[in-house]
PDB file of N, CA and C in Angstrom:
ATOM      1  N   UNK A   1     -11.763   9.925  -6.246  1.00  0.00           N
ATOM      2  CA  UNK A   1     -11.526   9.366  -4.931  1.00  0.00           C
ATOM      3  C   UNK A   1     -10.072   9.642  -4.530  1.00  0.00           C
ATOM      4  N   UNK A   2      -9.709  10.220  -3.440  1.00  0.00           N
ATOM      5  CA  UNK A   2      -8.327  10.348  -3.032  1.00  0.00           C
ATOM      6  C   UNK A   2      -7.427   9.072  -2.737  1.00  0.00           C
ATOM      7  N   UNK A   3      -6.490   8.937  -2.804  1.00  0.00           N
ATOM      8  CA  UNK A   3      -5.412   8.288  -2.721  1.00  0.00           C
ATOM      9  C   UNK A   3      -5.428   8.257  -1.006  1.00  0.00           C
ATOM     10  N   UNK A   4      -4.696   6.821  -0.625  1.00  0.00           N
ATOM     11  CA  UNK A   4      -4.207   6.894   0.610  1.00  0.00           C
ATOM     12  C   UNK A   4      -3.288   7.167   1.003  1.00  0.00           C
ATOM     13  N   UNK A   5      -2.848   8.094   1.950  1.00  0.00           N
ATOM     14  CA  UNK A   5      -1.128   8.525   2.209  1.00  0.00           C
ATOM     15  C   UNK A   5      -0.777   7.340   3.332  1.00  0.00           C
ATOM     16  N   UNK A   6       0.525   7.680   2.589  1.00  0.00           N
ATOM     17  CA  UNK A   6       1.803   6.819   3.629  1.00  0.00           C
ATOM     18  C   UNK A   6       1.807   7.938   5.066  1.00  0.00           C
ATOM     19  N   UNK A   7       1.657   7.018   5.760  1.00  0.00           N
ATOM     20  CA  UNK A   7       1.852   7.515   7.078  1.00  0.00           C
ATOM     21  C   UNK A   7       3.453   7.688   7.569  1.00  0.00           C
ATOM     22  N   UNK A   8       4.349   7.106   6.779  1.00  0.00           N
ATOM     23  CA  UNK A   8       5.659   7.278   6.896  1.00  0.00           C
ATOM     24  C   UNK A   8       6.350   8.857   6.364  1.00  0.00           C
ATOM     25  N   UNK A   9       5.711   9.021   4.882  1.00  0.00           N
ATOM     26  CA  UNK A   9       6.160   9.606   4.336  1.00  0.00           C
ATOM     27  C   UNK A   9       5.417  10.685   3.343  1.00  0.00           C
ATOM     28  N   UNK A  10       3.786  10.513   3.814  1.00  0.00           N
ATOM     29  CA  UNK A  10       2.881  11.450   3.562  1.00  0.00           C
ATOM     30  C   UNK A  10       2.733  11.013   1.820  1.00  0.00           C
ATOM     31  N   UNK A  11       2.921  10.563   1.225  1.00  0.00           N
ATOM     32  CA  UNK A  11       2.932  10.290  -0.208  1.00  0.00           C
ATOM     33  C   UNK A  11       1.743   9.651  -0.679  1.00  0.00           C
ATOM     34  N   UNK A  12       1.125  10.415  -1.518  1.00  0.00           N
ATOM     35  CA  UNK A  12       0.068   9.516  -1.955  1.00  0.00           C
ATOM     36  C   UNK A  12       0.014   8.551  -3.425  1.00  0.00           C
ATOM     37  N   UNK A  13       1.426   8.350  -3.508  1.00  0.00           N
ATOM     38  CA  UNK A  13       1.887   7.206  -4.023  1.00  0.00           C
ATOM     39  C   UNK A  13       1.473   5.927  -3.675  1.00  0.00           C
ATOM     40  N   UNK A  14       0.069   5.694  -3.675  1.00  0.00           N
ATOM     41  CA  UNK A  14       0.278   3.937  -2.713  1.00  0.00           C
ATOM     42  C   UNK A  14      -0.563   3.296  -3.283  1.00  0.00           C
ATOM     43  N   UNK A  15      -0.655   1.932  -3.580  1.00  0.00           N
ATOM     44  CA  UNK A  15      -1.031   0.793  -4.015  1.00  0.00           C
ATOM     45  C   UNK A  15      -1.218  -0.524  -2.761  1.00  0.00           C
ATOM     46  N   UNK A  16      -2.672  -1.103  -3.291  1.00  0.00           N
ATOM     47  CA  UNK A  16      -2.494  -2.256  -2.448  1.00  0.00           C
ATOM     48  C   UNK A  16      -1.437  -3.689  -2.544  1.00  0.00           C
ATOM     49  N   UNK A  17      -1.516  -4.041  -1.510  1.00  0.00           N
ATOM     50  CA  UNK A  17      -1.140  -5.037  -1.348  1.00  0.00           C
ATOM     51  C   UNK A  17      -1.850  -6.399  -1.778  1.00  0.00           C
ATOM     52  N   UNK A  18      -1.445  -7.082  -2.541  1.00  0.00           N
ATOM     53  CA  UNK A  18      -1.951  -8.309  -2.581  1.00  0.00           C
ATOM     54  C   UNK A  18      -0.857  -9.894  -2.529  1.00  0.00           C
ATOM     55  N   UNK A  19      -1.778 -10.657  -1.760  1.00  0.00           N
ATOM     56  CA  UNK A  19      -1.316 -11.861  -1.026  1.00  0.00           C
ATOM     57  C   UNK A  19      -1.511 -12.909  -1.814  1.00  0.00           C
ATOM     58  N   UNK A  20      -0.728 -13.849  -1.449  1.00  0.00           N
ATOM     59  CA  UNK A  20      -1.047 -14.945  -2.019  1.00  0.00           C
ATOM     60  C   UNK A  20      -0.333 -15.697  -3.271  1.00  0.00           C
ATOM     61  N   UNK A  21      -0.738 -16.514  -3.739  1.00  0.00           N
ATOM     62  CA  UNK A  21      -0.462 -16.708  -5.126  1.00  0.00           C
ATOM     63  C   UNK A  21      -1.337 -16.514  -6.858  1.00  0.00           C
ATOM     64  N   UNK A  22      -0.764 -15.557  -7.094  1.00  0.00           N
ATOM     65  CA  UNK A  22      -1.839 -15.129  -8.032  1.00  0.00           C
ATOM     66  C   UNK A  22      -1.383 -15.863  -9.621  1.00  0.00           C
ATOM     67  N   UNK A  23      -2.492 -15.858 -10.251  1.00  0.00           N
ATOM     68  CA  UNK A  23      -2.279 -15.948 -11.698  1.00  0.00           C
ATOM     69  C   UNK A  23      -1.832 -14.801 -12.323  1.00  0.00           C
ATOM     70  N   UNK A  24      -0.487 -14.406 -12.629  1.00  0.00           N
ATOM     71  CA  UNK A  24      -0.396 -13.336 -13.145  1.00  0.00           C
ATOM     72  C   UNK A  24      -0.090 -13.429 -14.337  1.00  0.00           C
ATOM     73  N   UNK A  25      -1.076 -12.475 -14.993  1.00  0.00           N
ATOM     74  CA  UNK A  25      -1.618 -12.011 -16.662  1.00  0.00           C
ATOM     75  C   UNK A  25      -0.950 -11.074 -17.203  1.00  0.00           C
ATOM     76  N   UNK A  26      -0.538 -10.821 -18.015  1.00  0.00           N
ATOM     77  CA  UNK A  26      -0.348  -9.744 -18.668  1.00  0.00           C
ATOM     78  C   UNK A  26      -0.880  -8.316 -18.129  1.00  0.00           C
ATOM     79  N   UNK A  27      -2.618  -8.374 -17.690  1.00  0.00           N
ATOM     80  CA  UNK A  27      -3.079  -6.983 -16.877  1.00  0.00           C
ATOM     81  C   UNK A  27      -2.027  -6.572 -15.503  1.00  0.00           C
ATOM     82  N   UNK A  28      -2.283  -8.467 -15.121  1.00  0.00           N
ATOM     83  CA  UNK A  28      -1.830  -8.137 -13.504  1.00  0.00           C
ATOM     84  C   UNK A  28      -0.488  -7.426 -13.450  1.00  0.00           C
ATOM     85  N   UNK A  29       0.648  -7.777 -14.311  1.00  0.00           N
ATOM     86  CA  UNK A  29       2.167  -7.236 -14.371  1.00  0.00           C
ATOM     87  C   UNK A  29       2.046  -6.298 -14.807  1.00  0.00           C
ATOM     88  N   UNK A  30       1.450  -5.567 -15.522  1.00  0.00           N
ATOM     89  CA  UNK A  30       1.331  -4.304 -15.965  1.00  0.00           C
ATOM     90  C   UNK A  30       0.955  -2.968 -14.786  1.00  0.00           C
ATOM     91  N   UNK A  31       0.030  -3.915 -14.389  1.00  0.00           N
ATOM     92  CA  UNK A  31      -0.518  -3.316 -12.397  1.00  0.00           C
ATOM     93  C   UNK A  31       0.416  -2.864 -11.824  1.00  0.00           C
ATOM     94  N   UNK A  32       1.414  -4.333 -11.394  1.00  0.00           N
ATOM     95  CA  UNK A  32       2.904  -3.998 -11.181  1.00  0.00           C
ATOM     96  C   UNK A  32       3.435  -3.337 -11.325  1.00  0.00           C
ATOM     97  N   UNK A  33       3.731  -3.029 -12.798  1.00  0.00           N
ATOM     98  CA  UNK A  33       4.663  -2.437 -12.854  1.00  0.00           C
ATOM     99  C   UNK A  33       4.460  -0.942 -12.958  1.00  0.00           C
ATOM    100  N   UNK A  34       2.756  -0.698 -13.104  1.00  0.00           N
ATOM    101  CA  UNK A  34       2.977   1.118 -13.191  1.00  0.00           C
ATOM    102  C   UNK A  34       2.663   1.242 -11.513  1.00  0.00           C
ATOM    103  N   UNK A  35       2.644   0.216 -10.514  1.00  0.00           N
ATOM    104  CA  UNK A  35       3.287   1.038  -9.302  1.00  0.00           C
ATOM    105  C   UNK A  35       1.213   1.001  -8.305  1.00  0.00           C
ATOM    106  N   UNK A  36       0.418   0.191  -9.257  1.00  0.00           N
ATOM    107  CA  UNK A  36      -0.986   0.467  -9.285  1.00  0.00           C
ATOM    108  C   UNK A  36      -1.554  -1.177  -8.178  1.00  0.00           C
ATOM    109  N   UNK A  37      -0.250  -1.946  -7.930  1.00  0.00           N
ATOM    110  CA  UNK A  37      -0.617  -3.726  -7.283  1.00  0.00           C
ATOM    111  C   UNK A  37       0.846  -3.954  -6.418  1.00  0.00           C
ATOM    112  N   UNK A  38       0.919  -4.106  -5.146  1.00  0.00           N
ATOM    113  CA  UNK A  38       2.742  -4.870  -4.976  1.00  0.00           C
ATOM    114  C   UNK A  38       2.149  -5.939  -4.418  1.00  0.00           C
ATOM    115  N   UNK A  39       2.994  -6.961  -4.690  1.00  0.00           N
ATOM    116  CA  UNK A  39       2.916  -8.644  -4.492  1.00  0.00           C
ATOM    117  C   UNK A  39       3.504  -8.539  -3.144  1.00  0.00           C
ATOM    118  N   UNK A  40       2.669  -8.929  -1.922  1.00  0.00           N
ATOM    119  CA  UNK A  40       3.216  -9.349  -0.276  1.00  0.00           C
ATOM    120  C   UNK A  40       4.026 -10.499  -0.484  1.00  0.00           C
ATOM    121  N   UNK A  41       3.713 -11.333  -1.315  1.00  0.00           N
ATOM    122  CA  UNK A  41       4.082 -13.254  -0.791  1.00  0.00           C
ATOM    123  C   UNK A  41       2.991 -13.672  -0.737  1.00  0.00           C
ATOM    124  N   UNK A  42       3.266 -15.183  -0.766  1.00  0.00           N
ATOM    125  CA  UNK A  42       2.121 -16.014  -0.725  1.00  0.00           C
ATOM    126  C   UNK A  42       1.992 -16.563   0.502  1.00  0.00           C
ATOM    127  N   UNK A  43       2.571 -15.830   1.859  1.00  0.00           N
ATOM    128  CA  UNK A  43       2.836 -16.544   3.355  1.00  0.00           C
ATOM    129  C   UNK A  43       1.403 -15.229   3.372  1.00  0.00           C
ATOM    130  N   UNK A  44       0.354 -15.555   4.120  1.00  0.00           N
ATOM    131  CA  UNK A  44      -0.653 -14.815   4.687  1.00  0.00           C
ATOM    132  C   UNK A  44      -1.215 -14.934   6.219  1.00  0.00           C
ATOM    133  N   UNK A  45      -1.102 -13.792   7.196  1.00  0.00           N
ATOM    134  CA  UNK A  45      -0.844 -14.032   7.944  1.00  0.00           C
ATOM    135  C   UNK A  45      -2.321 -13.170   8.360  1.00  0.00           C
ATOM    136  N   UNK A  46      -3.259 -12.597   9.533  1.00  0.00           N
ATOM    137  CA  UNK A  46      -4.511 -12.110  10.007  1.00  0.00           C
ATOM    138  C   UNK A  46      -4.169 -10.408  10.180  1.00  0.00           C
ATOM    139  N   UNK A  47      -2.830 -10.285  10.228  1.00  0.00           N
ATOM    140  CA  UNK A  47      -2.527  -8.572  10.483  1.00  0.00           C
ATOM    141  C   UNK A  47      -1.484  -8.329   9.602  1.00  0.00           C
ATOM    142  N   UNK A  48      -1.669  -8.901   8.331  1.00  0.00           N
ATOM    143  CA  UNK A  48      -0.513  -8.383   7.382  1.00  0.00           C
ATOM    144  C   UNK A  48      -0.921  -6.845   6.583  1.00  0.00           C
ATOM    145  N   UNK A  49      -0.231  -6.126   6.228  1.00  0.00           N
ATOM    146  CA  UNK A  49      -0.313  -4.921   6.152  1.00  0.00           C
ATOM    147  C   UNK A  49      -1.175  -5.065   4.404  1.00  0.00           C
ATOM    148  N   UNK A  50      -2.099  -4.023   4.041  1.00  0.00           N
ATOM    149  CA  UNK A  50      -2.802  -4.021   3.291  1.00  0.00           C
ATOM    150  C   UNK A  50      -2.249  -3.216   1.989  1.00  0.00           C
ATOM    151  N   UNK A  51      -1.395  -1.867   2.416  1.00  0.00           N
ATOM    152  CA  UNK A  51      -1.503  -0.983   1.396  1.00  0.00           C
ATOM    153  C   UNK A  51       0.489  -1.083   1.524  1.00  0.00           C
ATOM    154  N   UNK A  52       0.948  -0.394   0.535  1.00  0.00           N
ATOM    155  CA  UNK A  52       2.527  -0.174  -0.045  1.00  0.00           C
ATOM    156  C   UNK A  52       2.406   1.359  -0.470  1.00  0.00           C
ATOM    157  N   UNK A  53       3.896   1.984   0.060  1.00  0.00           N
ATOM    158  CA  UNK A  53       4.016   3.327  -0.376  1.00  0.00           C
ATOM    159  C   UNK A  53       4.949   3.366  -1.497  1.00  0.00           C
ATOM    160  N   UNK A  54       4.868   3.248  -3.042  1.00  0.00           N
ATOM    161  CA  UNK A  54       5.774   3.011  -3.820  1.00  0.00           C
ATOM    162  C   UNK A  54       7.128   4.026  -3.672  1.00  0.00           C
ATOM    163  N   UNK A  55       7.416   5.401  -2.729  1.00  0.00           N
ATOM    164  CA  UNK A  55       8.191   6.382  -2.759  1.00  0.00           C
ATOM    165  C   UNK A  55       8.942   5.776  -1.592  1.00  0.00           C
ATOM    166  N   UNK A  56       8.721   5.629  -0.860  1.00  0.00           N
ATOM    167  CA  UNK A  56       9.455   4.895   0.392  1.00  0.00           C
ATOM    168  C   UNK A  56       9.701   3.500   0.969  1.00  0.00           C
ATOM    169  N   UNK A  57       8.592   2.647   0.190  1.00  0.00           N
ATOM    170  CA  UNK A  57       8.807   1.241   0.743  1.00  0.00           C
ATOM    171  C   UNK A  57       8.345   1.097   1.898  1.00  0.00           C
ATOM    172  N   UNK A  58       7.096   1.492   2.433  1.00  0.00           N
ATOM    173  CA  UNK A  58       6.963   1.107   3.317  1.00  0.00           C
ATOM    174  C   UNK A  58       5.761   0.380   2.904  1.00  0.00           C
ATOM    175  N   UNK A  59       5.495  -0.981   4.152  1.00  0.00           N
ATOM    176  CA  UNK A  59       4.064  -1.033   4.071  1.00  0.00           C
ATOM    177  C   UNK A  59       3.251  -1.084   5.420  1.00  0.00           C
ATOM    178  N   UNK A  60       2.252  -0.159   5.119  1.00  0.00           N
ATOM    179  CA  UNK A  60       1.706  -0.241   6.356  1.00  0.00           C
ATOM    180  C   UNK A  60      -0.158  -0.937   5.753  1.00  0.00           C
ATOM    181  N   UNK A  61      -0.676  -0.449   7.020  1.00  0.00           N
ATOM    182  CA  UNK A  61      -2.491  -0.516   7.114  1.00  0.00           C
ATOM    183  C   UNK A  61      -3.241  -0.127   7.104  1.00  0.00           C
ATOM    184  N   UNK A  62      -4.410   0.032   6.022  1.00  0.00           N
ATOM    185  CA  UNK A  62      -5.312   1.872   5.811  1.00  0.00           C
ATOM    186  C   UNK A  62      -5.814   1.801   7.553  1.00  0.00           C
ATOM    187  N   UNK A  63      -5.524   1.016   8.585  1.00  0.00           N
ATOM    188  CA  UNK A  63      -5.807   1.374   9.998  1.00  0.00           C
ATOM    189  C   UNK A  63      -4.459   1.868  10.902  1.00  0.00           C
ATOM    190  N   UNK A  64      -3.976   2.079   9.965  1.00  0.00           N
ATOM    191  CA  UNK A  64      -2.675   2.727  10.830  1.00  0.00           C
ATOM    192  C   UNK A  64      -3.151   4.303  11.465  1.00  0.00           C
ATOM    193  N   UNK A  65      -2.204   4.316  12.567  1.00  0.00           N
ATOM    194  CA  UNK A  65      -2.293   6.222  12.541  1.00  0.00           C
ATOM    195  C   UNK A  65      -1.949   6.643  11.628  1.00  0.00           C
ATOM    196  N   UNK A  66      -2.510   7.896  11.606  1.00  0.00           N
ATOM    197  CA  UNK A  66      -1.825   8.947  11.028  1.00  0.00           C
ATOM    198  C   UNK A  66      -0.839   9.658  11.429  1.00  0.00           C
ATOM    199  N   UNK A  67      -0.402  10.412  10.281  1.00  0.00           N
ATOM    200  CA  UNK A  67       0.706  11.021  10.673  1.00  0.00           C
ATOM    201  C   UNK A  67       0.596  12.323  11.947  1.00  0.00           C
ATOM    202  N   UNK A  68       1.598  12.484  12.691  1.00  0.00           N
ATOM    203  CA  UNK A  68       1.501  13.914  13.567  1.00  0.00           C
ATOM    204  C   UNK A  68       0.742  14.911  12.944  1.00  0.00           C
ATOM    205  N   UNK A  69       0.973  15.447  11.535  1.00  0.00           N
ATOM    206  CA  UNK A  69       0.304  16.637  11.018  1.00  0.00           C
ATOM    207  C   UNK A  69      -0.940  16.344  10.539  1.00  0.00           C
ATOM    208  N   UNK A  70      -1.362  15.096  10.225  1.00  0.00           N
ATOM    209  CA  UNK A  70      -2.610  15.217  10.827  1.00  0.00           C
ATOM    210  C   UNK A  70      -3.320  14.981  11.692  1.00  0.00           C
ATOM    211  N   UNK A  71      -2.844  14.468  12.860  1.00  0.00           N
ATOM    212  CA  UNK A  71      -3.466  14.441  14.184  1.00  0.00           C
ATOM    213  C   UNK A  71      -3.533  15.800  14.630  1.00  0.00           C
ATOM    214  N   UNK A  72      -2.825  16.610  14.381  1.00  0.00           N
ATOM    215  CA  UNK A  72      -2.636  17.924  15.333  1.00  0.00           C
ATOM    216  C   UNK A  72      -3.377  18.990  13.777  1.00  0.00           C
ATOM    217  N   UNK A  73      -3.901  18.557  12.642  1.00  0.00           N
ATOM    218  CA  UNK A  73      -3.899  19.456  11.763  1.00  0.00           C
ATOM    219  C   UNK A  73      -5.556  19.467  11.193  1.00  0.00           C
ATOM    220  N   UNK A  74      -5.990  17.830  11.203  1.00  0.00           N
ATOM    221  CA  UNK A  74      -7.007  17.226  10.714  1.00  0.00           C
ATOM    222  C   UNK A  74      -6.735  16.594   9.346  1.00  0.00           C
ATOM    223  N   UNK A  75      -6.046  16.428   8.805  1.00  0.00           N
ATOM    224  CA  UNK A  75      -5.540  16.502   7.523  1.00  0.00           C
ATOM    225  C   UNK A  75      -6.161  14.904   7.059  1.00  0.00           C
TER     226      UNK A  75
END
């Protein structure tokens, strides 16, 4: 299954986002830390962004646009 790109920065470096307050386990920090889970906060809001680009920091929404090159490319 392909990876989702950052619409910032084309990277398919990205991990979801998760909200809330979690029990975190030993699996879950490990998630963390290989870059595979990023922690939003536990403030949850109806349009908070879903996915994290671990290369740039951004976070956006697998409903975001896309980038120019692929609007104009199909990509």
């Amino acid at each position: 299954m392909p990876r989702i790109k950052c619409p910032n920065c084309n990277s398919s470096n990205t991990c979801r986002i998760m909200y809330g307050e979690p029990a975190v386990d030993e699996k879950l920090e490990a998630e963390a830390n290989a870059g595979r889970v990023h922690f939003g906060g536990c403030v949850v809001s109806f349009d908070d962004p879903n996915r994290h680009c671990n290369d740039c920091e951004t976070d956006f929404d697998t409903k975001a646009r896309r980038s120019i090159d692929e609007e104009l490319h199909g990509r």
